[in-house]
Protein backbone atom coordinates (compact mmCIF):
# COMPACT_ATOMS: atom_id res chain seq x y z
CA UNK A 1 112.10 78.89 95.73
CA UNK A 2 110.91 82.18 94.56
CA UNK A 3 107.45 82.88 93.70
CA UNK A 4 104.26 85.29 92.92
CA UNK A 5 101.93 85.62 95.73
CA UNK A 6 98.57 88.11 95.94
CA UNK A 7 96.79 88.72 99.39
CA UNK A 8 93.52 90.19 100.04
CA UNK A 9 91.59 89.74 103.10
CA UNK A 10 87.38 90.56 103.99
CA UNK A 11 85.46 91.83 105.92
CA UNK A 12 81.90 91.25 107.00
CA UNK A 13 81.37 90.22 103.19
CA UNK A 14 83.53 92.86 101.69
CA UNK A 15 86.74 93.02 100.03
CA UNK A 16 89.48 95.30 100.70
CA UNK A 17 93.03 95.49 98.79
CA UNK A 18 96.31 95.66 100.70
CA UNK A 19 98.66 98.57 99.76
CA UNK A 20 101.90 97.64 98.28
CA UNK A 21 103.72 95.52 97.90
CA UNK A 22 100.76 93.32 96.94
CA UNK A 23 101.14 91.81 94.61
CA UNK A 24 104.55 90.45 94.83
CA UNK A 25 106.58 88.88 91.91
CA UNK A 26 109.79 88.00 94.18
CA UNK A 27 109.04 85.99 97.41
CA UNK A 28 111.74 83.50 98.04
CA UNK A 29 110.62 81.06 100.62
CA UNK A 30 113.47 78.76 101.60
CA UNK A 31 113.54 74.95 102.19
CA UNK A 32 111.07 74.05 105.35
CA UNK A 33 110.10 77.56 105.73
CA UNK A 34 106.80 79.20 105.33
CA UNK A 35 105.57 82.73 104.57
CA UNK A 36 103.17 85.43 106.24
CA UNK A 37 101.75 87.97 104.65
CA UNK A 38 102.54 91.84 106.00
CA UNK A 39 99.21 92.92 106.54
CA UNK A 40 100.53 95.43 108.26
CA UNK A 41 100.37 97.30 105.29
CA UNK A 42 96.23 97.01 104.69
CA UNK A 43 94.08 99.72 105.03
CA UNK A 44 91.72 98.89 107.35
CA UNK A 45 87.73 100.55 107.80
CA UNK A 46 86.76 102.60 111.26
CA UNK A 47 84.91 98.97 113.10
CA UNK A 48 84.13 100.76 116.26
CA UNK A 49 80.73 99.94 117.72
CA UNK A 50 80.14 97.14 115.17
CA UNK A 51 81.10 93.22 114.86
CA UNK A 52 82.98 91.97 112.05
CA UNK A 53 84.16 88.54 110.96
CA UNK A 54 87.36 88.88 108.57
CA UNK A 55 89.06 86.79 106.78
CA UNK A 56 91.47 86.42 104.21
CA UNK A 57 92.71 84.65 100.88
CA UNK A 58 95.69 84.25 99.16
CA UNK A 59 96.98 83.08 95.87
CA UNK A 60 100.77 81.88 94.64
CA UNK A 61 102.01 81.08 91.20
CA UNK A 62 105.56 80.72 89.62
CA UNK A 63 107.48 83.73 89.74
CA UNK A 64 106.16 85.95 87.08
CA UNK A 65 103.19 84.27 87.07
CA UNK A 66 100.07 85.61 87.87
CA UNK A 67 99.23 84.76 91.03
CA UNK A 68 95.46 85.62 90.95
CA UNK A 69 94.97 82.54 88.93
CA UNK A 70 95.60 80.10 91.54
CA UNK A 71 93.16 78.95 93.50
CA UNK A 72 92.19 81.11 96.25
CA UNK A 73 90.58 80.42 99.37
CA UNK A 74 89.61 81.58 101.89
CA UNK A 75 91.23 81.22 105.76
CA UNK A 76 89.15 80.78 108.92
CA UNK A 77 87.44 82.93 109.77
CA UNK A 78 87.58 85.73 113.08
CA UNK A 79 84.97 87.41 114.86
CA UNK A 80 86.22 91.55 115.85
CA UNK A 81 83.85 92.42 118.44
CA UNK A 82 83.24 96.31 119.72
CA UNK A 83 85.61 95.82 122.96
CA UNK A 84 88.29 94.48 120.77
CA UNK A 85 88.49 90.69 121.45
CA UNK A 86 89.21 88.90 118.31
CA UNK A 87 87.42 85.48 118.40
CA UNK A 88 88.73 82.67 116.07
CA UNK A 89 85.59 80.89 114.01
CA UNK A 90 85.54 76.92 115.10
């Protein structure tokens, strides 16, 4: 199946875009399969000294759709601390 799909993610309350390829008209996601996002590719602030709880959403429509649209919601969330552990919100 191919589809749309648009990522963003947040942190500490604030929203930041990923670079391209976001969003993507052309994601083929095969039978039993799923998909991750390459968030390699966001731009993340300078965090150091300061806790921050990210998270992120994500939308998918038909293939030249407009995957905004969809519903998005949000993942759980994780807690960056200053010495780099990265806690996962119960």
């Amino acid at each position: 199946m191919a589809v749309a799909v648009w990522v963003e993610y947040w942190m500490t309350k604030r929203r930041y875009d990923c670079s391209s390829p976001f969003p993507q008209d052309h994601v083929v996601i095969g039978p039993g399969e799923t998909w991750s996002s390459p968030l390699g590719n966001c731009v993340l602030p300078d965090i150091k000294g300061e806790t921050h709880r990210v998270q992120s959403r994500a939308g998918v429509s038909e293939e030249g759709g407009n995957p905004r649209n969809s519903r998005l919601e949000f993942s759980r969330g994780v807690d960056i601390y200053p010495d780099g552990r990265a806690v996962p919100v119960p």
